[in-house]
C-alpha atoms as a PDB file:
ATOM      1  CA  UNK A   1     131.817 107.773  51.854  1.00  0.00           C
ATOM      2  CA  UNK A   2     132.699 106.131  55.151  1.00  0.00           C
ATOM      3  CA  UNK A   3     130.171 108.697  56.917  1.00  0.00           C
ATOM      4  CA  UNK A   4     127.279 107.390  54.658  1.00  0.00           C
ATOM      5  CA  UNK A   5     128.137 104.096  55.580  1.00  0.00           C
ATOM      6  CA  UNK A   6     128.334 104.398  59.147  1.00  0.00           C
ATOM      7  CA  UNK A   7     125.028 106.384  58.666  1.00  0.00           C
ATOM      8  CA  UNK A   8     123.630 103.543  56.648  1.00  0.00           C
ATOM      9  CA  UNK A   9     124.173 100.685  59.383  1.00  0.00           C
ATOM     10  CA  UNK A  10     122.866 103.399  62.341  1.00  0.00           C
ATOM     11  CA  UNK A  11     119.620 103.925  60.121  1.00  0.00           C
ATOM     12  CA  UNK A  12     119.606 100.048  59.461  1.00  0.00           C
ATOM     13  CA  UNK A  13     120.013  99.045  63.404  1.00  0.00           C
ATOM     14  CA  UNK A  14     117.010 102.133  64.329  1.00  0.00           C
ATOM     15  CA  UNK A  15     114.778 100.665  61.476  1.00  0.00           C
ATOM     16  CA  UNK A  16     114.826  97.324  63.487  1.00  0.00           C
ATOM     17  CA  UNK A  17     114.721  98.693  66.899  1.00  0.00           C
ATOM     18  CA  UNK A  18     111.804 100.984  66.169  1.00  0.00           C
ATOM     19  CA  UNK A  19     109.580  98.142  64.420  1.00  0.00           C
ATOM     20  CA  UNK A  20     109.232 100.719  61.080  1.00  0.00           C
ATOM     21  CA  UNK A  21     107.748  97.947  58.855  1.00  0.00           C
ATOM     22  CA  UNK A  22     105.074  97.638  61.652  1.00  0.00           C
ATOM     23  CA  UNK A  23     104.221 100.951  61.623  1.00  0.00           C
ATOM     24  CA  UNK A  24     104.254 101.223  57.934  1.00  0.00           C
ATOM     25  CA  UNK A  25     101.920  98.286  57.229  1.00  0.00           C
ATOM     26  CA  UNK A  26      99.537  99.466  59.529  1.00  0.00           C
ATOM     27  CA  UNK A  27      99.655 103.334  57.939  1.00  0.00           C
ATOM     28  CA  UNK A  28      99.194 101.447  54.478  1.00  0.00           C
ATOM     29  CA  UNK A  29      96.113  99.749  55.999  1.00  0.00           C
ATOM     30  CA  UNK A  30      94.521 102.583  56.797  1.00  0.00           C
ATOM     31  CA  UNK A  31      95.404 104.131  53.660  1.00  0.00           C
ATOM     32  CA  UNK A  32      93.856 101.531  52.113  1.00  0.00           C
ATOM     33  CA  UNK A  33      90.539 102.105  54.228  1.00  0.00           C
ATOM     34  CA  UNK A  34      90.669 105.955  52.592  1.00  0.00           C
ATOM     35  CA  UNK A  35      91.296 104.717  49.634  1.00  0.00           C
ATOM     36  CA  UNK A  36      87.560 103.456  48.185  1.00  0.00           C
ATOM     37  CA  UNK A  37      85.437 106.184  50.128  1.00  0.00           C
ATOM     38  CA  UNK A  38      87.583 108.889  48.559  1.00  0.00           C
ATOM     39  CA  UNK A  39      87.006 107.259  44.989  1.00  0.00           C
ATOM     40  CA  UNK A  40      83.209 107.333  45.670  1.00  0.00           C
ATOM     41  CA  UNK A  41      83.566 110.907  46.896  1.00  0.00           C
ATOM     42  CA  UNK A  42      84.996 111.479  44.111  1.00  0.00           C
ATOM     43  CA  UNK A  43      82.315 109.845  41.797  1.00  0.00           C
ATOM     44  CA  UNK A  44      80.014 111.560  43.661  1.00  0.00           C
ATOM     45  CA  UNK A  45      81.606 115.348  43.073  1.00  0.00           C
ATOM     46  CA  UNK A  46      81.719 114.248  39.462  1.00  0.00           C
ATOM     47  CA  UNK A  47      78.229 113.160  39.072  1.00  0.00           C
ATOM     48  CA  UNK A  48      76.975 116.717  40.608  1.00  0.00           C
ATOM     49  CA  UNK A  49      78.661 118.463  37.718  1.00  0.00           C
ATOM     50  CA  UNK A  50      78.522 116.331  35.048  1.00  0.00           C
ATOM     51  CA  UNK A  51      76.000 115.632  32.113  1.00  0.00           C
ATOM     52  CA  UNK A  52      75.935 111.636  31.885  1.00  0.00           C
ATOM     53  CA  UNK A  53      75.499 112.167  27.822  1.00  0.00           C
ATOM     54  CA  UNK A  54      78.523 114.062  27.473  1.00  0.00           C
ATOM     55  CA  UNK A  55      81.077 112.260  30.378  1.00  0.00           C
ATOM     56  CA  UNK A  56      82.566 109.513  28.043  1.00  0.00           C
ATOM     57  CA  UNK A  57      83.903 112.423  25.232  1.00  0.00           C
ATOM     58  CA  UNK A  58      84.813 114.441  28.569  1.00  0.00           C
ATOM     59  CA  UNK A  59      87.007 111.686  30.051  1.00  0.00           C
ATOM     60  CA  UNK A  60      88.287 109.790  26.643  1.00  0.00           C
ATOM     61  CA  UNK A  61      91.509 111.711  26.685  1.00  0.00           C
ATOM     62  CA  UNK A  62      92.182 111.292  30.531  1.00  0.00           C
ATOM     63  CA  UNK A  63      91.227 107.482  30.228  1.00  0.00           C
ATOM     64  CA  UNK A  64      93.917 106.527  26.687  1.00  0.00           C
ATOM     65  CA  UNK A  65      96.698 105.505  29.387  1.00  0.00           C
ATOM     66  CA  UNK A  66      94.710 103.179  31.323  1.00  0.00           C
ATOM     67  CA  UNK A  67      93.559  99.429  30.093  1.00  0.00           C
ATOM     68  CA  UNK A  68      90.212  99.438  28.133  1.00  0.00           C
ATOM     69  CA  UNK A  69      88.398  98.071  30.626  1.00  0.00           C
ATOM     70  CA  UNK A  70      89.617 100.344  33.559  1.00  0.00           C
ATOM     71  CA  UNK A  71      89.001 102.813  31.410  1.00  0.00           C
ATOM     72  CA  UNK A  72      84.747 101.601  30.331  1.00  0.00           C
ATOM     73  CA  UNK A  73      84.553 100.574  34.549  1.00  0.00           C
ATOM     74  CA  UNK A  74      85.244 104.481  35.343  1.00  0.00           C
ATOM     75  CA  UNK A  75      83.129 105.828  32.419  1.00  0.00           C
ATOM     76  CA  UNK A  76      80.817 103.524  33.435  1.00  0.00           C
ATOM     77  CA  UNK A  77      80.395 104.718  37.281  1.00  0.00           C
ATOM     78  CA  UNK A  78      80.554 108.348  36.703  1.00  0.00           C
ATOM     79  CA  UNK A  79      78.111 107.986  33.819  1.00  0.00           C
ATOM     80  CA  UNK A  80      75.915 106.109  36.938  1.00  0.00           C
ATOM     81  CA  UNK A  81      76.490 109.035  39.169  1.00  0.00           C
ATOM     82  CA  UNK A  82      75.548 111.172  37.232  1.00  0.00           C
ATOM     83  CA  UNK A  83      72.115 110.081  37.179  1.00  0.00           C
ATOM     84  CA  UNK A  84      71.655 109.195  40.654  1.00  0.00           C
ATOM     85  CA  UNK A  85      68.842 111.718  42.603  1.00  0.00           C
ATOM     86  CA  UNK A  86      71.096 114.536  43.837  1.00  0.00           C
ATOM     87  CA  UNK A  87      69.713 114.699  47.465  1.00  0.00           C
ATOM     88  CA  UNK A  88      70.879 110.849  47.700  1.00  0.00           C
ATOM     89  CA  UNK A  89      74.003 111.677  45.598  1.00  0.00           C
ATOM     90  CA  UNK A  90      74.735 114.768  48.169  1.00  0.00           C
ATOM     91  CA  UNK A  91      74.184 112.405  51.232  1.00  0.00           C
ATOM     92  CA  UNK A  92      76.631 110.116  49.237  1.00  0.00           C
ATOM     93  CA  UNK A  93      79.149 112.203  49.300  1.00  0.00           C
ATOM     94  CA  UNK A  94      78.830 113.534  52.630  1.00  0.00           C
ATOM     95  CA  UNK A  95      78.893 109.911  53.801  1.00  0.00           C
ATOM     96  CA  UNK A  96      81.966 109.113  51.568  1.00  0.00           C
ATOM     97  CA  UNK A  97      84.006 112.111  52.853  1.00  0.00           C
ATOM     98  CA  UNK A  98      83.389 111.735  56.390  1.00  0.00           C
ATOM     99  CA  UNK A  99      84.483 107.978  55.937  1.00  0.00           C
ATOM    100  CA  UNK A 100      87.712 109.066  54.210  1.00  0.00           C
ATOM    101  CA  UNK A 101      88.168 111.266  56.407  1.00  0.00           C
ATOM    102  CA  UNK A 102      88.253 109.085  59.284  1.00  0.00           C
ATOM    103  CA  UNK A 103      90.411 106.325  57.904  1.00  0.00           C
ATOM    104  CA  UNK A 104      92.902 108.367  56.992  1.00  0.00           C
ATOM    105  CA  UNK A 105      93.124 109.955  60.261  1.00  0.00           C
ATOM    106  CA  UNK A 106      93.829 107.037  61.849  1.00  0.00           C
ATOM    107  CA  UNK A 107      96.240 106.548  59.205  1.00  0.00           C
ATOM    108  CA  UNK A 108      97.866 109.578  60.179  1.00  0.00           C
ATOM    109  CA  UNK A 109      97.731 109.118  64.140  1.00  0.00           C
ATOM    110  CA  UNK A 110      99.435 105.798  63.576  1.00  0.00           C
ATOM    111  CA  UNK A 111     102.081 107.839  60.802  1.00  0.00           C
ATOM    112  CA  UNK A 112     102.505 110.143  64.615  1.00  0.00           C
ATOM    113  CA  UNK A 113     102.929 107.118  66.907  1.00  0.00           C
ATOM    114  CA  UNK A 114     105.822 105.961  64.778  1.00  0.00           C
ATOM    115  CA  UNK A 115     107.379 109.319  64.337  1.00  0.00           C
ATOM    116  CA  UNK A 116     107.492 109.802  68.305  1.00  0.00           C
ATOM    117  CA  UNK A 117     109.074 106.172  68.296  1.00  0.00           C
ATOM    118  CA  UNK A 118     111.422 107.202  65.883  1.00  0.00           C
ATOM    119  CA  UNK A 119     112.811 110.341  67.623  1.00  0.00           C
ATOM    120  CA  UNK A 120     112.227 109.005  71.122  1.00  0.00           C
ATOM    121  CA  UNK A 121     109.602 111.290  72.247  1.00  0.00           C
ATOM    122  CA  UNK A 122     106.575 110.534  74.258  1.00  0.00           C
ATOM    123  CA  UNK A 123     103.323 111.802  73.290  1.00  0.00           C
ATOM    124  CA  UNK A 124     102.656 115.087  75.766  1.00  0.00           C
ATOM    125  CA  UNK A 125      99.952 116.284  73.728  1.00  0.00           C
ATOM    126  CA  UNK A 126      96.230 116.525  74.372  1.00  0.00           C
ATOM    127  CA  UNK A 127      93.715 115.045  73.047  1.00  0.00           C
ATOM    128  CA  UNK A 128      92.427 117.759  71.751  1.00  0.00           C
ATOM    129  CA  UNK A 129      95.279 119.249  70.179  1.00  0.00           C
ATOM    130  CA  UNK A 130      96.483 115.970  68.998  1.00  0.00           C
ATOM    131  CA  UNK A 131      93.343 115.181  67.047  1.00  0.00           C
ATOM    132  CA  UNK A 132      93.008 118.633  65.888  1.00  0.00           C
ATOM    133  CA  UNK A 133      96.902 118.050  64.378  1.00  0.00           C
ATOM    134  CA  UNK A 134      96.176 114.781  62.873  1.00  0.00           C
ATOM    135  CA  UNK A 135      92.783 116.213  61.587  1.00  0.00           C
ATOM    136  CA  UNK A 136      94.755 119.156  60.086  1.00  0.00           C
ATOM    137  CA  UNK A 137      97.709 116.649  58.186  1.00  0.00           C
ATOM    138  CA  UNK A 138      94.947 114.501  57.342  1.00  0.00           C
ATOM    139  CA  UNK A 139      93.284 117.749  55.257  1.00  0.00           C
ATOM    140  CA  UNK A 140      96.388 119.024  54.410  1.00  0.00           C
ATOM    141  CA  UNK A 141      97.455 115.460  52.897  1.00  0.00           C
ATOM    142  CA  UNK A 142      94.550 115.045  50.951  1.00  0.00           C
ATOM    143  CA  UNK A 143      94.961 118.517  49.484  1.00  0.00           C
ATOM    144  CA  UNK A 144      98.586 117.286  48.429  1.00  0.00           C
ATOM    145  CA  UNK A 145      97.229 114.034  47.382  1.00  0.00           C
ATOM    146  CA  UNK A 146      94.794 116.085  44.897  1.00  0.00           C
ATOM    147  CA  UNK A 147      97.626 118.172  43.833  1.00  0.00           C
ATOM    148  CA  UNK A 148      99.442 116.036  42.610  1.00  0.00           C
ATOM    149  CA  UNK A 149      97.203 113.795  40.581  1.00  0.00           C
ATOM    150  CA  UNK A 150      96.452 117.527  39.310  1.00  0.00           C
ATOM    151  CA  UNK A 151      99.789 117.267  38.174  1.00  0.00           C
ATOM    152  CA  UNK A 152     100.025 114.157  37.120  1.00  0.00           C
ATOM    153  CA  UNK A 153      97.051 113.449  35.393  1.00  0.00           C
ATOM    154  CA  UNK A 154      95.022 116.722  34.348  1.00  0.00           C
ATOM    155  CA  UNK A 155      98.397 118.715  33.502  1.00  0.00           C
ATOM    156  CA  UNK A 156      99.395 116.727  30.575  1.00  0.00           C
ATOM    157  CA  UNK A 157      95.163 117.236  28.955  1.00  0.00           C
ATOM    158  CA  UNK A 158      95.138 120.428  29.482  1.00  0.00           C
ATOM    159  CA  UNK A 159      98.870 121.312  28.085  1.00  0.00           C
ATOM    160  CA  UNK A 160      97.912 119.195  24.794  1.00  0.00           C
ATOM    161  CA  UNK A 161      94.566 121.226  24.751  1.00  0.00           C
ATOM    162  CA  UNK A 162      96.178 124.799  24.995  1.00  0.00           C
ATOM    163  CA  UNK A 163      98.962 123.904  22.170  1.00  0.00           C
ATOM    164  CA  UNK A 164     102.323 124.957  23.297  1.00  0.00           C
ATOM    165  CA  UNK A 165     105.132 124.882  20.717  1.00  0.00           C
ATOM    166  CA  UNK A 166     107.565 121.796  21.588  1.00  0.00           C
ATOM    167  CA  UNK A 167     110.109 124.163  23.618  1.00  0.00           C
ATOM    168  CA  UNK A 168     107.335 125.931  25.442  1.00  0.00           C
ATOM    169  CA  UNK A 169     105.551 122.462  26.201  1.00  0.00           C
ATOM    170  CA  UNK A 170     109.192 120.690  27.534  1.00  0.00           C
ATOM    171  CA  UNK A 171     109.487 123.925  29.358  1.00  0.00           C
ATOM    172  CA  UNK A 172     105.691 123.418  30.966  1.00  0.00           C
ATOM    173  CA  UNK A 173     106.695 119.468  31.704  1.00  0.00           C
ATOM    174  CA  UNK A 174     109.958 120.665  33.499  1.00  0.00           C
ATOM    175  CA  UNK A 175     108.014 122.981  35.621  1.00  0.00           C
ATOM    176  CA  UNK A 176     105.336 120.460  36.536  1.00  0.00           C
ATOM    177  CA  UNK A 177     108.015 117.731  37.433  1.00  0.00           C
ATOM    178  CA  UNK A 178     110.007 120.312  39.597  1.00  0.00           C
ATOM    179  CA  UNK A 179     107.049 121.467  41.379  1.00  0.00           C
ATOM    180  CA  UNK A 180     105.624 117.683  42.046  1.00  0.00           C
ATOM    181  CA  UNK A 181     108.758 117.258  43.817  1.00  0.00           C
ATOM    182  CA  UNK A 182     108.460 121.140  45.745  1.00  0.00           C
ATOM    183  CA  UNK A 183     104.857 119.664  46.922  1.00  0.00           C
ATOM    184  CA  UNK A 184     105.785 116.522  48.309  1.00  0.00           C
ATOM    185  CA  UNK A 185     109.554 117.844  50.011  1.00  0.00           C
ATOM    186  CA  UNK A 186     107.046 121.050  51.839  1.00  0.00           C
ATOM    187  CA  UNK A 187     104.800 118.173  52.858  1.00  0.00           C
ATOM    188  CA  UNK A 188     107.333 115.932  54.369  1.00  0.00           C
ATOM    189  CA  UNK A 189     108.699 119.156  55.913  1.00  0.00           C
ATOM    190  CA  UNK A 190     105.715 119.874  57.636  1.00  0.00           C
ATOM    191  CA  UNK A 191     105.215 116.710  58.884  1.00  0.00           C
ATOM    192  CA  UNK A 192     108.640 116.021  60.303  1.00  0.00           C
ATOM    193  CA  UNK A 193     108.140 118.969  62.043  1.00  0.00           C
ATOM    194  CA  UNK A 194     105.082 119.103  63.414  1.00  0.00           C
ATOM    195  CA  UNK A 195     104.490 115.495  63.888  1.00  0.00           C
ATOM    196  CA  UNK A 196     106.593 113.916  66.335  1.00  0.00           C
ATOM    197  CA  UNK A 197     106.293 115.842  70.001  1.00  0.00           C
ATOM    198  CA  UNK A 198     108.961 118.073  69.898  1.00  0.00           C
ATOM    199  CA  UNK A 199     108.083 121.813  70.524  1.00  0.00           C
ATOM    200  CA  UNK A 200     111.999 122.629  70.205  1.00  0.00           C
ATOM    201  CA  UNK A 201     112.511 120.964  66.915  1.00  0.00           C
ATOM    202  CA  UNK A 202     113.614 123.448  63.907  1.00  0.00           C
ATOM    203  CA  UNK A 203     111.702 124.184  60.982  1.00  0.00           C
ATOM    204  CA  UNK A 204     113.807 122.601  57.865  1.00  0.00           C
ATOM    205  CA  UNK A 205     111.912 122.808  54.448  1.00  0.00           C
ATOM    206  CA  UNK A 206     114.627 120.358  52.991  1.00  0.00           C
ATOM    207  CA  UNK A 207     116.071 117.794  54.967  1.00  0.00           C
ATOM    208  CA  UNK A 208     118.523 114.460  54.144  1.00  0.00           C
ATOM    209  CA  UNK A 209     115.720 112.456  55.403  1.00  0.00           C
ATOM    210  CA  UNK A 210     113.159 114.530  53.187  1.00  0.00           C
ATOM    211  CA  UNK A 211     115.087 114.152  50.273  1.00  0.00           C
ATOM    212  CA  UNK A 212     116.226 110.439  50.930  1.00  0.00           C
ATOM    213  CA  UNK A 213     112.481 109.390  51.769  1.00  0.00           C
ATOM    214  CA  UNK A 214     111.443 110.974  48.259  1.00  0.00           C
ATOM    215  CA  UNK A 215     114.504 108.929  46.306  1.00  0.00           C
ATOM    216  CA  UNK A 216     113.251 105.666  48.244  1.00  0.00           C
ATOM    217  CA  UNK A 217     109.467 106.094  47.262  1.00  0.00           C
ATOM    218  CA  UNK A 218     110.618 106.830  43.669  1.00  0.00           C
ATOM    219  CA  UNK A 219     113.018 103.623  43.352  1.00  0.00           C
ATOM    220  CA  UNK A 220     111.074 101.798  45.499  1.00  0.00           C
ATOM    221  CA  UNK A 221     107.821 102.602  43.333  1.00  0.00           C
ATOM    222  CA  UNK A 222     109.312 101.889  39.871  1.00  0.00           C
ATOM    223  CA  UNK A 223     110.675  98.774  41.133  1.00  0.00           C
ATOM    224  CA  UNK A 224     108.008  97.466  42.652  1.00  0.00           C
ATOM    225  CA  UNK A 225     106.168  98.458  39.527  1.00  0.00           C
ATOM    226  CA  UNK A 226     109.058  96.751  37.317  1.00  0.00           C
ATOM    227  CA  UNK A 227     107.707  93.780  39.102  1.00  0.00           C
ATOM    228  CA  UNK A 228     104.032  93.482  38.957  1.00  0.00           C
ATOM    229  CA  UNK A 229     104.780  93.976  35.356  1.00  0.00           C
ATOM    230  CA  UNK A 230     106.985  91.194  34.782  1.00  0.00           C
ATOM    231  CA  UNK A 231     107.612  88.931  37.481  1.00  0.00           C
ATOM    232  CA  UNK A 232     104.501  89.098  39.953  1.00  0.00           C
ATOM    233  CA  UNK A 233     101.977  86.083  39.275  1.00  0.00           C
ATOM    234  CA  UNK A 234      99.062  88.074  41.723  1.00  0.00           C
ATOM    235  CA  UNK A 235      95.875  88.213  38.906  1.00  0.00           C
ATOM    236  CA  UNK A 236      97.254  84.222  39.561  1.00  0.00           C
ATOM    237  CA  UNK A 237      97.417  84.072  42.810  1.00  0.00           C
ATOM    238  CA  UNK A 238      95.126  86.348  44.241  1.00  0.00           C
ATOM    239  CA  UNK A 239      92.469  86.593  41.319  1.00  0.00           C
ATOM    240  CA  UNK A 240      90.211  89.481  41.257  1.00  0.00           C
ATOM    241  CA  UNK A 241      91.308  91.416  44.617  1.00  0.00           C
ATOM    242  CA  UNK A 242      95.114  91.183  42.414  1.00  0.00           C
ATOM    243  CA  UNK A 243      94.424  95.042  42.337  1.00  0.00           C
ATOM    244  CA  UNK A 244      93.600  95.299  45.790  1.00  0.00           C
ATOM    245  CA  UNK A 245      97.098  93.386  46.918  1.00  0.00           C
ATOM    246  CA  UNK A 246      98.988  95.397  44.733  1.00  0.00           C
ATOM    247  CA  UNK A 247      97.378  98.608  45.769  1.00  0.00           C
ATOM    248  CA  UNK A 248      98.440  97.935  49.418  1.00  0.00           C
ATOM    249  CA  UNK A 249     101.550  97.095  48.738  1.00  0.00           C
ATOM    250  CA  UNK A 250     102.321 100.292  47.234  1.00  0.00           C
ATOM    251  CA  UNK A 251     101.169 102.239  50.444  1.00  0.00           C
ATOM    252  CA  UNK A 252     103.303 100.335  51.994  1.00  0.00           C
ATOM    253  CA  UNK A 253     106.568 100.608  50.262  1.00  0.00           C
ATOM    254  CA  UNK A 254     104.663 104.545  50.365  1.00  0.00           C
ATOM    255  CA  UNK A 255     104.403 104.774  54.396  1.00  0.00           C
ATOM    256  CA  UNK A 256     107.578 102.893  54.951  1.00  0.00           C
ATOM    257  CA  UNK A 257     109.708 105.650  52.832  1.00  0.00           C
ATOM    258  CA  UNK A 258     107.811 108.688  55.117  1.00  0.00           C
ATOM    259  CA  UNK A 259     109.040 106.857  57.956  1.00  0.00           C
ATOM    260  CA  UNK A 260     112.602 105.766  56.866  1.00  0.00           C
ATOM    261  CA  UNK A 261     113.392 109.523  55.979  1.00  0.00           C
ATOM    262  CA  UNK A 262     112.193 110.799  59.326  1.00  0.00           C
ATOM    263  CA  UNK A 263     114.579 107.816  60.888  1.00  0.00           C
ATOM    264  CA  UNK A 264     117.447 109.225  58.586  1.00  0.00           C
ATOM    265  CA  UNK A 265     116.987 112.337  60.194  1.00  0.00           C
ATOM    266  CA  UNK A 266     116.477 111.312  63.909  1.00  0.00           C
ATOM    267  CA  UNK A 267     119.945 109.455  63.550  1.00  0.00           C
ATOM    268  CA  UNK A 268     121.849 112.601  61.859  1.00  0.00           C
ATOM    269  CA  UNK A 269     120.541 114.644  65.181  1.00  0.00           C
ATOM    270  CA  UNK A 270     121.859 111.871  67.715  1.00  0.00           C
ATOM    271  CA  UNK A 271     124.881 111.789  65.727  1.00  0.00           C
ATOM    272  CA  UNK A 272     127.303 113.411  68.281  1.00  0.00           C
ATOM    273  CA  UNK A 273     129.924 112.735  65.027  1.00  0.00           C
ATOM    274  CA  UNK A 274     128.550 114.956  62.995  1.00  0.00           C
ATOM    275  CA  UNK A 275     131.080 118.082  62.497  1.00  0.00           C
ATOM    276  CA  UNK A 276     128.986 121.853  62.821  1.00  0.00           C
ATOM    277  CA  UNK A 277     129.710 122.282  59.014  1.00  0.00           C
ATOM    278  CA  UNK A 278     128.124 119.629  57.877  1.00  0.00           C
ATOM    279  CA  UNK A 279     125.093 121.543  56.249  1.00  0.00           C
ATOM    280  CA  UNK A 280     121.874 120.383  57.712  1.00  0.00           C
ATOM    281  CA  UNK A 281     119.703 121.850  55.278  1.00  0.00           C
ATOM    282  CA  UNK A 282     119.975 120.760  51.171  1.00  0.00           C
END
């Protein structure tokens, strides 16, 4: 117990001295910036696909959790898609990818200015090679990204379409959970590792700072959540962009997790302290 706390206050002292809210609010901005051309990419996939007579009865199961009129605004758009000419729905979404595509780079090149910060590295990377990387985490997050609202949103449909019986179906919710949290610990793997500039840096699938990042994001998410919900006066205060605020606040508290878990294990390296059985993988 005295360890964690003497690891709590070194994590606490780096988090100042490495300016992590900085770099998280500017890692939630760009986020942000990915955020609207990936929902019209995504409009636009839909509306190659689709039939607009037959979207509403397609999406009313996937739409029950969300507010009646978030729910009309989507059906709404796709339905509009849909019916768009699909040469100008095509250039669309070539337009819409390449924009989310480039805000979230620069999402992710600021995500690898912070993580050289936070190990005390300086960049000795290329240009090349270090826009290829972020290129390639930028992909590779996105893929995650869709994964997981896979997960999250289609799973549950498509279990309740198949049928299970209730032991099968808890079973098939276990699974999903455990592999949601698989996804995100590989990603956060991959990125501690190949992010910062250090060629001589082992390859750890589970880390402290991977697992402590994920049990930040989830408190800090329901939390924050807890209160929007009951304590937050934005729809007063901030009227129709309410969403908006909220939205980038949540890639905030999102970024600044990433980082703090890549701090967490920075400090556990430069801890001369630390005895060679402590285990440095979970």
């Amino acid at each position: 117990m005295r360890d964690l706390a003497r690891l709590a206050r070194q994590v606490r002292v780096e988090v100042k001295a490495d300016n992590l809210s900085l770099v998280a609010a500017g890692v939630a901005f760009y986020g942000l910036l990915a955020i609207f051309p990936a929902i019209i990419a995504t409009v636009a996939v839909y509306g190659l696909v689709a039939d607009p007579d037959h979207i509403s009865a397609q999406l009313a199961s996937a739409t029950e959790a969300l507010p009646q009129e978030a729910a009309d605004l989507i059906v709404s758009q796709l339905s509009a898609a849909a019916k768009i000419d699909r040469s100008g729905l095509t250039l669309g979404l070539v337009l819409s990818l390449g924009a989310t595509l480039w805000a979230a780079t620069g999402g992710v090149r600021a995500l690898l200015n912070g993580l050289n910060v936070i190990y005390d590295v300086k960049e000795n990377r290329g240009f090349v090679r270090r826009s290829a990387l972020a290129l390639g985490l930028t992909v590779g997050g996105l893929v995650t990204v869709a994964a997981a609202l896979a997960l999250v949103a289609a799973f549950p449909v498509a279990l309740d379409r198949v049928g299970l019986e209730p032991v099968a179906a808890g079973l098939a919710e276990a699974a999903r959970w455990l592999l949601l949290v698989i996804l995100i610990l590989l990603g956060l793997a991959l990125l501690y590792r190949w992010g910062p500039a250090r060629p001589t840096a082992r390859r750890r699938w589970v880390t402290w700072g991977s697992a402590g990042a994920l049990l930040v994001w989830i408190l800090g998410s329901i939390a924050f959540s807890v209160y929007v919900a009951n304590f937050g006066s934005y729809n007063k205060t901030y009227g129709t962009i309410a969403a908006v605020i909220v939205l980038m606040l949540w890639l905030y508290v999102s970024a600044f997790s990433v980082l703090l878990g890549a701090e967490i294990d920075a400090v556990r390296e430069r801890d001369k302290s630390v005895t060679p059985t402590t285990p440095e993988v979970v």
